[in-house]
PDB file of N, CA and C in Angstrom:
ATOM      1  N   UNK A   1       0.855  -1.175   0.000  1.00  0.00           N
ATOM      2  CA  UNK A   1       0.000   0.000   0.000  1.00  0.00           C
ATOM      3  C   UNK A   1       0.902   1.240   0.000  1.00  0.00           C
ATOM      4  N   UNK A   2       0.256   2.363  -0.153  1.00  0.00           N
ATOM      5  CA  UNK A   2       1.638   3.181  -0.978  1.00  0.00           C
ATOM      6  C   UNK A   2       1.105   4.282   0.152  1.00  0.00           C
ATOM      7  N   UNK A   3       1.552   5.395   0.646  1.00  0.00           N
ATOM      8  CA  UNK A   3       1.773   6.311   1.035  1.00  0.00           C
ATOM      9  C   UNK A   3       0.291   7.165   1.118  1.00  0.00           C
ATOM     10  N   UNK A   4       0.072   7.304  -0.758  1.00  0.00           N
ATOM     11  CA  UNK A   4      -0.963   7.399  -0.586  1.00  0.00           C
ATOM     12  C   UNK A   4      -2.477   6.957  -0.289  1.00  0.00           C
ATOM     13  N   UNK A   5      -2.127   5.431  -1.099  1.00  0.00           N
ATOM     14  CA  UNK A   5      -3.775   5.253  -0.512  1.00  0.00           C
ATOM     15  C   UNK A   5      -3.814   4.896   1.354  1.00  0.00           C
ATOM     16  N   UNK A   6      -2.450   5.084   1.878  1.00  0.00           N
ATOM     17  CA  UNK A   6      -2.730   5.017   3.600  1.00  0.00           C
ATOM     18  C   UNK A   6      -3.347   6.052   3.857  1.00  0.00           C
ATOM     19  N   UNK A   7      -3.232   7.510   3.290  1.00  0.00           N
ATOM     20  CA  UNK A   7      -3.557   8.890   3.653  1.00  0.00           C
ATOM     21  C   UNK A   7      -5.184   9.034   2.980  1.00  0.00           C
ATOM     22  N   UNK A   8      -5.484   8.150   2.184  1.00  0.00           N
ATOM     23  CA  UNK A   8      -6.787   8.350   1.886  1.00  0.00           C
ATOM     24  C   UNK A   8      -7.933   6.958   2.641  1.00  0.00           C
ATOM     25  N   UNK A   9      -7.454   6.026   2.925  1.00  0.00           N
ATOM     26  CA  UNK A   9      -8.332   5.088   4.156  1.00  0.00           C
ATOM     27  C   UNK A   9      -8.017   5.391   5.323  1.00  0.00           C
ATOM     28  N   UNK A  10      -6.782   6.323   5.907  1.00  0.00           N
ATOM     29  CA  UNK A  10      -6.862   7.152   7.080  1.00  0.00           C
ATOM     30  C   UNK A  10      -8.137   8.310   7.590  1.00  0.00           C
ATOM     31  N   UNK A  11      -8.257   8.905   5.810  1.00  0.00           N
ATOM     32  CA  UNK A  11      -9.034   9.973   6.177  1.00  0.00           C
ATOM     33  C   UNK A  11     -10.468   9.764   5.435  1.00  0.00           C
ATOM     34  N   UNK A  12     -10.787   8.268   5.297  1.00  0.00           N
ATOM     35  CA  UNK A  12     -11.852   7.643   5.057  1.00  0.00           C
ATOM     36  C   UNK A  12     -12.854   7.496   6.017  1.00  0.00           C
ATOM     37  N   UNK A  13     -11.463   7.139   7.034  1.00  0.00           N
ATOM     38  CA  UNK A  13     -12.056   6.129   8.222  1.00  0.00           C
ATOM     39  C   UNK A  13     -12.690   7.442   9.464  1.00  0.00           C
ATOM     40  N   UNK A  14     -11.536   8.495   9.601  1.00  0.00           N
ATOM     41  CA  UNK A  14     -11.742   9.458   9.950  1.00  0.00           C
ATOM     42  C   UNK A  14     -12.966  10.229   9.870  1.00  0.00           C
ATOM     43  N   UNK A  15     -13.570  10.526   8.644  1.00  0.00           N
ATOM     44  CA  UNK A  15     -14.614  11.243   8.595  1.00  0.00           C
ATOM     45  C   UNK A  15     -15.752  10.163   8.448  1.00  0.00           C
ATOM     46  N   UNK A  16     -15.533   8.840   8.313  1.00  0.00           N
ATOM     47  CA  UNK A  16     -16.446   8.176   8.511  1.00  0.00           C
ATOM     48  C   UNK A  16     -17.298   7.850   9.753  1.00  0.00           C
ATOM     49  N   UNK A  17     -16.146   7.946  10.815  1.00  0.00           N
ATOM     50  CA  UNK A  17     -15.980   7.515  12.142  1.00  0.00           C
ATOM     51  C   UNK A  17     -16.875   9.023  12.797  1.00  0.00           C
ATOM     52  N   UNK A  18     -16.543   9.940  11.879  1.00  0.00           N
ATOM     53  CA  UNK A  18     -17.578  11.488  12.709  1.00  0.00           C
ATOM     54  C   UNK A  18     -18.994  11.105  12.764  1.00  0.00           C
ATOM     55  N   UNK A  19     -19.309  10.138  12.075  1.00  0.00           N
ATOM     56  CA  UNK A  19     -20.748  10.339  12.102  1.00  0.00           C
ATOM     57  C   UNK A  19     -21.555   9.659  12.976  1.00  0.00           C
ATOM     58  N   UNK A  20     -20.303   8.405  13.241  1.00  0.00           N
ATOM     59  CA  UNK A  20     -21.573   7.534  13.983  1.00  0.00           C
ATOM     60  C   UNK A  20     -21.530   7.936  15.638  1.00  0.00           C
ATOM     61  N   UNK A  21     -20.792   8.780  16.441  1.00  0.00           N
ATOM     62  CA  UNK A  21     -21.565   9.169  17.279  1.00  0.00           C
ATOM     63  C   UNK A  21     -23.332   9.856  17.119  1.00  0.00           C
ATOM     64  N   UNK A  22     -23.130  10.428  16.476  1.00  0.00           N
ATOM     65  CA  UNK A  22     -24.304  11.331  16.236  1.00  0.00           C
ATOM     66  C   UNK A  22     -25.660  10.510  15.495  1.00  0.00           C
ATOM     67  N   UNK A  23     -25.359   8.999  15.031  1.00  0.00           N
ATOM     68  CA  UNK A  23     -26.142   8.287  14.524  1.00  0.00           C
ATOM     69  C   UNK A  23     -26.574   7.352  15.791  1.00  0.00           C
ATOM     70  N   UNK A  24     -25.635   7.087  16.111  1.00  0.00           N
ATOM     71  CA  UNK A  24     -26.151   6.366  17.795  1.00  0.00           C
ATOM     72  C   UNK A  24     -26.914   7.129  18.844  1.00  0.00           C
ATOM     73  N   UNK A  25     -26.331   8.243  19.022  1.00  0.00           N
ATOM     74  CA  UNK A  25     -27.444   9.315  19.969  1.00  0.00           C
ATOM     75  C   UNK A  25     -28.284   9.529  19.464  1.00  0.00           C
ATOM     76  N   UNK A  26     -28.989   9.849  18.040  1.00  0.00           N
ATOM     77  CA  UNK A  26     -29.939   9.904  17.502  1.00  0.00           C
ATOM     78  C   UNK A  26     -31.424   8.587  17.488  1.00  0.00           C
ATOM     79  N   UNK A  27     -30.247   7.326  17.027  1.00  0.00           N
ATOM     80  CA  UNK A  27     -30.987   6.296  17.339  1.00  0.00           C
ATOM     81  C   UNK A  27     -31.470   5.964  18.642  1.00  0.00           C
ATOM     82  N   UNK A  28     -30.371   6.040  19.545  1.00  0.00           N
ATOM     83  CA  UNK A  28     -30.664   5.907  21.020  1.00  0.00           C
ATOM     84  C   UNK A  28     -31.660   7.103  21.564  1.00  0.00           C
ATOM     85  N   UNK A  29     -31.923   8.594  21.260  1.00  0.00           N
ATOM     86  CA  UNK A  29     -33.072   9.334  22.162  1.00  0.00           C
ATOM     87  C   UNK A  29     -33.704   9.297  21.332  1.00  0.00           C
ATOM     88  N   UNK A  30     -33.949   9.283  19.701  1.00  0.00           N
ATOM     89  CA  UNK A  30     -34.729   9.924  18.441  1.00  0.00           C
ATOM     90  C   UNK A  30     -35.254  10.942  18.873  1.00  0.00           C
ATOM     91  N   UNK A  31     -34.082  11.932  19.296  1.00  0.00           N
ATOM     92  CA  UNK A  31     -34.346  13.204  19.223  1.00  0.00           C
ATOM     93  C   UNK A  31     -33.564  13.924  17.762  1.00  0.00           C
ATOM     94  N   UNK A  32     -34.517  14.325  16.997  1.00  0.00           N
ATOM     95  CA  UNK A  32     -33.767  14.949  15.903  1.00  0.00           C
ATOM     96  C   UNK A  32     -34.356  16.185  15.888  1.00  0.00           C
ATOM     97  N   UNK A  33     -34.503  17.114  16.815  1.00  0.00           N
ATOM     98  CA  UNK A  33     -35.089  18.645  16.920  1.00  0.00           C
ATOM     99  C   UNK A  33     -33.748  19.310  16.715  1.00  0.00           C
ATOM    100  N   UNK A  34     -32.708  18.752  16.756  1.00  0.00           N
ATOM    101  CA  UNK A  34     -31.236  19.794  16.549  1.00  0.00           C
ATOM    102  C   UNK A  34     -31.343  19.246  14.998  1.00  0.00           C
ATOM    103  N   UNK A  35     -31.245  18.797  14.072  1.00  0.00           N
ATOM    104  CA  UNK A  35     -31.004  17.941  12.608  1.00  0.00           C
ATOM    105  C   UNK A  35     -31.626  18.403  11.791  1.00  0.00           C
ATOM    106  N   UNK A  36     -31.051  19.255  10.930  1.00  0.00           N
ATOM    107  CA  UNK A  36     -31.442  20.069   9.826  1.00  0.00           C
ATOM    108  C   UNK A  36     -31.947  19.042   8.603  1.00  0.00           C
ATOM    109  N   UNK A  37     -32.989  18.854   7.994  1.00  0.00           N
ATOM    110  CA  UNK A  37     -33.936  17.895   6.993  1.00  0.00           C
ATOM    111  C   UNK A  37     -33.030  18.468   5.832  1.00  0.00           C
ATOM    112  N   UNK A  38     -33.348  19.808   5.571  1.00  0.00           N
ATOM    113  CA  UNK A  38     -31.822  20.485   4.127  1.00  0.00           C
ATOM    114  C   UNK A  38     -30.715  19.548   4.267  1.00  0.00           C
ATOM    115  N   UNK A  39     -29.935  20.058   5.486  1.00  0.00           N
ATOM    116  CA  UNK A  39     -28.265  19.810   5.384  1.00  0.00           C
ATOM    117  C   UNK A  39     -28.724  18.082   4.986  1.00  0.00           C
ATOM    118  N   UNK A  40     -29.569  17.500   5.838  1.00  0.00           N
ATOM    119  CA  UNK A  40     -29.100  16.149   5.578  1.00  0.00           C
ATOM    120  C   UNK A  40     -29.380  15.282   4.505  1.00  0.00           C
ATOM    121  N   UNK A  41     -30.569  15.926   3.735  1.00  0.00           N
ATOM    122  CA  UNK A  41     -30.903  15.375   2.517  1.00  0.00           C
ATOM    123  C   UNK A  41     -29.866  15.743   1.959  1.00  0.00           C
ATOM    124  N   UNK A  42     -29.464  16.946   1.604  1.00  0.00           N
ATOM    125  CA  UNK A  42     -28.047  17.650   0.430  1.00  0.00           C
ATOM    126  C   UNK A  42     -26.950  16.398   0.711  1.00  0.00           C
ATOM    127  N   UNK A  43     -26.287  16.304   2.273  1.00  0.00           N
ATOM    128  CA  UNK A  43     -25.028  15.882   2.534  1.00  0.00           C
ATOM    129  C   UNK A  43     -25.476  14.337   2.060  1.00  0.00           C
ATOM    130  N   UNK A  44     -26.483  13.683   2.167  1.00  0.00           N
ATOM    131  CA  UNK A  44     -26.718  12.168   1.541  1.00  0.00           C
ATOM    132  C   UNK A  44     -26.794  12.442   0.025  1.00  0.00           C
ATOM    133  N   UNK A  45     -27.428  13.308  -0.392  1.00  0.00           N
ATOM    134  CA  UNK A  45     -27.474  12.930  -2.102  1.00  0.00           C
ATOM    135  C   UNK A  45     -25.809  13.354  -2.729  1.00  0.00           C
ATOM    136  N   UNK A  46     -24.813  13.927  -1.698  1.00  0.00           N
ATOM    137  CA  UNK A  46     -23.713  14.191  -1.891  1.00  0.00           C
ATOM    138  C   UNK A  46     -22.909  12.543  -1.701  1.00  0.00           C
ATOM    139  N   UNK A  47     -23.309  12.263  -0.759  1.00  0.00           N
ATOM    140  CA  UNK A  47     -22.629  11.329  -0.073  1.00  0.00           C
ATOM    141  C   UNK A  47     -22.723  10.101  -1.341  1.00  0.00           C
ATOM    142  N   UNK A  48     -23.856   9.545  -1.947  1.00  0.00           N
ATOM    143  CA  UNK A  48     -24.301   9.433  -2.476  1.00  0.00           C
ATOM    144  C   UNK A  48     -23.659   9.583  -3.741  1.00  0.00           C
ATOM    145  N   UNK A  49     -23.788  10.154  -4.542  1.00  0.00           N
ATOM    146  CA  UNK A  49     -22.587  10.867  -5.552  1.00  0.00           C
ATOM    147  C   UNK A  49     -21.193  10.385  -5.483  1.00  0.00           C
ATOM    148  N   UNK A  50     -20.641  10.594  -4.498  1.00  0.00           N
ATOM    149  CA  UNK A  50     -19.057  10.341  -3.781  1.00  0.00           C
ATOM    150  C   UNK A  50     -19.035   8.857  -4.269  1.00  0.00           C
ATOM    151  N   UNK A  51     -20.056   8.543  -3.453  1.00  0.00           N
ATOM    152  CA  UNK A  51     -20.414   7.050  -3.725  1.00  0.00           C
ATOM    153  C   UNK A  51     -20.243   6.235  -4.965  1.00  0.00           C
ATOM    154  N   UNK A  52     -20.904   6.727  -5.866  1.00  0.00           N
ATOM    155  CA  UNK A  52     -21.330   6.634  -7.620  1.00  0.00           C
ATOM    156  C   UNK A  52     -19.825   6.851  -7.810  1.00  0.00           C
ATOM    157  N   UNK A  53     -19.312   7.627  -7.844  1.00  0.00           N
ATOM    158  CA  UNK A  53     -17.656   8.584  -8.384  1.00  0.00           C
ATOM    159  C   UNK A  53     -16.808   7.305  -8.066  1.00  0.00           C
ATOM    160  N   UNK A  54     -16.548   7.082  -6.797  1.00  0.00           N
ATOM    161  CA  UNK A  54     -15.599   6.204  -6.332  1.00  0.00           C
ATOM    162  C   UNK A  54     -15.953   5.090  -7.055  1.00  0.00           C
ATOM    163  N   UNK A  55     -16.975   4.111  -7.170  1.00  0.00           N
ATOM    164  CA  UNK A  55     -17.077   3.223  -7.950  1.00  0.00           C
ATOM    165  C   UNK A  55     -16.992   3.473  -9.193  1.00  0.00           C
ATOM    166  N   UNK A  56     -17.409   4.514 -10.145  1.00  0.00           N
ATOM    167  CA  UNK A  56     -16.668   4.974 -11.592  1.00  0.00           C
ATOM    168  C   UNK A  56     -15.348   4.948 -11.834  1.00  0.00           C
ATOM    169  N   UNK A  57     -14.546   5.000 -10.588  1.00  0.00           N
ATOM    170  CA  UNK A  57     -13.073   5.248 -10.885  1.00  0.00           C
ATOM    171  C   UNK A  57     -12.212   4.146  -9.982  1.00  0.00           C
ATOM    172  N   UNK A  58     -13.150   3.268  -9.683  1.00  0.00           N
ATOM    173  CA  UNK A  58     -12.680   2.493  -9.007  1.00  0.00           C
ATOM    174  C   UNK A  58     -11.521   2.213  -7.520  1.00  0.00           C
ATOM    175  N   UNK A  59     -12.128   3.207  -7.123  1.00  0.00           N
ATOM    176  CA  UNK A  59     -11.054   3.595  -5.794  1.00  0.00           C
ATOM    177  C   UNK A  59     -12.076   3.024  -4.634  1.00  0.00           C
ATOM    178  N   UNK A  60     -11.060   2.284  -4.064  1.00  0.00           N
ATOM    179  CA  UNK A  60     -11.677   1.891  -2.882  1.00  0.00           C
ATOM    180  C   UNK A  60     -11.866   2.695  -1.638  1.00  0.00           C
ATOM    181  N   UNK A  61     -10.645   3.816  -1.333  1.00  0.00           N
ATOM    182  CA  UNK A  61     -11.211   4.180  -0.041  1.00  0.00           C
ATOM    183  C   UNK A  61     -12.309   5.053  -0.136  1.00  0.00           C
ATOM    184  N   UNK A  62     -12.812   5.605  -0.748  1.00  0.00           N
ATOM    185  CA  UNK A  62     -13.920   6.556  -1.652  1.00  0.00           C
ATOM    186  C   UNK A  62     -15.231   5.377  -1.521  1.00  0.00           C
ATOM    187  N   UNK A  63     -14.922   4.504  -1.788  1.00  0.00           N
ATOM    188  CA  UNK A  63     -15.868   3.123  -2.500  1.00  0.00           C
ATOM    189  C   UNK A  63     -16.475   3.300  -0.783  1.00  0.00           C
ATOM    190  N   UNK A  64     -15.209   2.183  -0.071  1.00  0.00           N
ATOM    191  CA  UNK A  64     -15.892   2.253   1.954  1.00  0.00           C
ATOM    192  C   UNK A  64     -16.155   3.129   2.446  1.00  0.00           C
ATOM    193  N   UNK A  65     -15.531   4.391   2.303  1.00  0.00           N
ATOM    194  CA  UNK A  65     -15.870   5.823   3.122  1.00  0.00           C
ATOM    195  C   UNK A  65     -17.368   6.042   3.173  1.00  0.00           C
ATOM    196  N   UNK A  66     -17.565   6.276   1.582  1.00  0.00           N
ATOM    197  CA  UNK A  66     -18.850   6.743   1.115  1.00  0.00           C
ATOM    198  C   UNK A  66     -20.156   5.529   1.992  1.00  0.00           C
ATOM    199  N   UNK A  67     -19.884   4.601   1.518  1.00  0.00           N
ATOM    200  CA  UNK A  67     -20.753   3.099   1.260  1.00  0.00           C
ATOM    201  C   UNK A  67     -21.256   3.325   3.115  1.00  0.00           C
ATOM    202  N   UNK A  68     -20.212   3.465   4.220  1.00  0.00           N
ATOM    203  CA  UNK A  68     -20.380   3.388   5.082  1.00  0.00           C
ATOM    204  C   UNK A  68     -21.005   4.922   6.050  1.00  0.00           C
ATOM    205  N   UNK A  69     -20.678   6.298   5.346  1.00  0.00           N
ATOM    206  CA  UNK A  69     -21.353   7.100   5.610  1.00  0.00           C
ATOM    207  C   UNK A  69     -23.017   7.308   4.885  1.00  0.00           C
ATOM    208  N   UNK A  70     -22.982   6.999   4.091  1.00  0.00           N
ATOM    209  CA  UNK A  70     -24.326   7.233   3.800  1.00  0.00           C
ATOM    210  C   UNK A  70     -24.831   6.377   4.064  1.00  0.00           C
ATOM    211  N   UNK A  71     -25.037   5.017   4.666  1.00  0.00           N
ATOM    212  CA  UNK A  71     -25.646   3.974   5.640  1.00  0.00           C
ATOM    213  C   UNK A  71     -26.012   5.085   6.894  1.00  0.00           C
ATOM    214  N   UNK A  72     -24.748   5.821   7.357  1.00  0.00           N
ATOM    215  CA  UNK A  72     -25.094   6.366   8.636  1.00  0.00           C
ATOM    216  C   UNK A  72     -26.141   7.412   8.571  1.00  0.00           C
ATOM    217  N   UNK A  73     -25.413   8.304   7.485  1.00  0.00           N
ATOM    218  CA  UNK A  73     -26.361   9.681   7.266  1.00  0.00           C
ATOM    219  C   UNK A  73     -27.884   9.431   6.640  1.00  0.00           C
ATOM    220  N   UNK A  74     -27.987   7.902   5.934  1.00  0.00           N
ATOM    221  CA  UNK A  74     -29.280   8.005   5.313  1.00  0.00           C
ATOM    222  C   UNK A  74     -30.313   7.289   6.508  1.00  0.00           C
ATOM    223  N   UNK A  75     -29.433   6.531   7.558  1.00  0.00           N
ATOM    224  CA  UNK A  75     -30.446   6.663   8.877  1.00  0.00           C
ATOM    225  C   UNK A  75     -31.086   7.880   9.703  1.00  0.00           C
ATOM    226  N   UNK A  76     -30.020   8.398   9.671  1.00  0.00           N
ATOM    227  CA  UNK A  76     -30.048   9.747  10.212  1.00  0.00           C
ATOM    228  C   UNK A  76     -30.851  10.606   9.279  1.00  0.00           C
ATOM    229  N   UNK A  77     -31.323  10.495   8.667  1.00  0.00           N
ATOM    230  CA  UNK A  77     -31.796  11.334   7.846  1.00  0.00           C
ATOM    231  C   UNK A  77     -33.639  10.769   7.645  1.00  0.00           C
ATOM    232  N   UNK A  78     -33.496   9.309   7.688  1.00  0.00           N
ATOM    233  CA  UNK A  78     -34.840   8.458   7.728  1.00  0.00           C
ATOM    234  C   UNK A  78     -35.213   8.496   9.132  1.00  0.00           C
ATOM    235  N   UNK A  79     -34.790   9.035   9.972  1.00  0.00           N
ATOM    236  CA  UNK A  79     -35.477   8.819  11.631  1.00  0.00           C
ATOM    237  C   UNK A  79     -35.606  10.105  11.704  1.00  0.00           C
ATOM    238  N   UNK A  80     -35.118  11.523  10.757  1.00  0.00           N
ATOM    239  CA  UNK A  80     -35.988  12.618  11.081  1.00  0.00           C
ATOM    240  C   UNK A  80     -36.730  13.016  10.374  1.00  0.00           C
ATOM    241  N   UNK A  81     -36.670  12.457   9.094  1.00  0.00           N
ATOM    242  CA  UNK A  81     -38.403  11.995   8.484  1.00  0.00           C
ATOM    243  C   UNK A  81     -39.616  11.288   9.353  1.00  0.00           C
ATOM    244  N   UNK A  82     -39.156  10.097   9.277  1.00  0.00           N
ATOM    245  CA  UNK A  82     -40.063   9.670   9.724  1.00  0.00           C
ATOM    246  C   UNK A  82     -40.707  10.178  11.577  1.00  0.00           C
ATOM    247  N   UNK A  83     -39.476  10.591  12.228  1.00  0.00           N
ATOM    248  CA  UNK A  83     -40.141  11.633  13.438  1.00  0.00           C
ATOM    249  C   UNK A  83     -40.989  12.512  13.549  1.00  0.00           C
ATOM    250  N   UNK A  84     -40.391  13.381  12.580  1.00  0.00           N
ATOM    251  CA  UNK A  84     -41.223  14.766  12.307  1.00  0.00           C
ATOM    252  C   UNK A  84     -42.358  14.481  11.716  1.00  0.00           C
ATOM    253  N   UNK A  85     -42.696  13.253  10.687  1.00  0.00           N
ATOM    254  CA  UNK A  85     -44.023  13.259  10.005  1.00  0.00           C
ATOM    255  C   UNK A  85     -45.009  12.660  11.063  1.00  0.00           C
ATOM    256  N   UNK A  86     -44.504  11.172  12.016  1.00  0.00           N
ATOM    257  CA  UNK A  86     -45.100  11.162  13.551  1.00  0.00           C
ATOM    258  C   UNK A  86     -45.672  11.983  14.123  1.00  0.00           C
ATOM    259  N   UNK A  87     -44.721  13.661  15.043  1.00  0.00           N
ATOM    260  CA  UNK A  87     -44.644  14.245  15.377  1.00  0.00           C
ATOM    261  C   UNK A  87     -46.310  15.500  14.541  1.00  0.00           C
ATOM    262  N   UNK A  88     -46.035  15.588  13.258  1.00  0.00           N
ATOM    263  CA  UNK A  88     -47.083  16.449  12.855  1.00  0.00           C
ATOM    264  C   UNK A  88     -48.261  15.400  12.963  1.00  0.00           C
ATOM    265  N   UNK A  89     -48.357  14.395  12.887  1.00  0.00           N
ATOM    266  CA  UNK A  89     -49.775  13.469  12.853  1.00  0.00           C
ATOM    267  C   UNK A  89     -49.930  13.499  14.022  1.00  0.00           C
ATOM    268  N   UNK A  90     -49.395  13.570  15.278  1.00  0.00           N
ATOM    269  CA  UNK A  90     -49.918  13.463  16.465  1.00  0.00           C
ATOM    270  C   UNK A  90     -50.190  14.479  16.785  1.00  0.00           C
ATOM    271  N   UNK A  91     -49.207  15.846  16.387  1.00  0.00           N
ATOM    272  CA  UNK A  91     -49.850  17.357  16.706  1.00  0.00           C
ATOM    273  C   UNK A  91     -51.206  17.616  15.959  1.00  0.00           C
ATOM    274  N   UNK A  92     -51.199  17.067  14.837  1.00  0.00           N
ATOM    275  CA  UNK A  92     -53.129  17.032  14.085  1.00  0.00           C
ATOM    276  C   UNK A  92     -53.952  16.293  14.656  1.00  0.00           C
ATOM    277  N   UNK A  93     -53.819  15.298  15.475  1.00  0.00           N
ATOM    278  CA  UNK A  93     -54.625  14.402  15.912  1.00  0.00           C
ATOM    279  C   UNK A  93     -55.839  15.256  17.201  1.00  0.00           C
TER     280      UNK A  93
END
């Protein structure tokens, strides 16, 4: 492994690794009243993309980074959907 691809599954793992605190506290209170519905749809259809790219060009740390953040972010992103739409059906009820 060369120099570089250590510096790019270093900083795979790295920004991969940011998310899942915030996917576990989320899962664990399903409080998503701090969790912007914008940022997180944008940062998944990004993530997403990254995703698509890395497999076009065949790079792996791009390939796991991605594959494994948008698992996180598209939970995170489906538990404040589906909260908030809860949340308004019970405030209409």
């Amino acid at each position: 492994m060369t120099l570089t691809d250590t510096i790019g599954y270093l900083a795979a793992t790295l920004t991969t690794a940011a998310f899942v605190p915030q996917a576990l506290l989320t899962l664990r209170t399903r409080d998503v009243s701090g969790i912007s519905l914008g940022m997180y749809a944008v940062f998944t259809a990004g993530v997403a993309m990254w995703l698509a790219y890395g497999i076009a060009i065949g790079e792996w740390p791009i390939i796991a980074a991605n594959t494994a953040t948008l698992a996180l972010a598209a939970t995170i992103l489906g538990l404040k959907v589906s909260i908030e739409r809860q949340r308004r059906r019970d405030d209409g009820a």
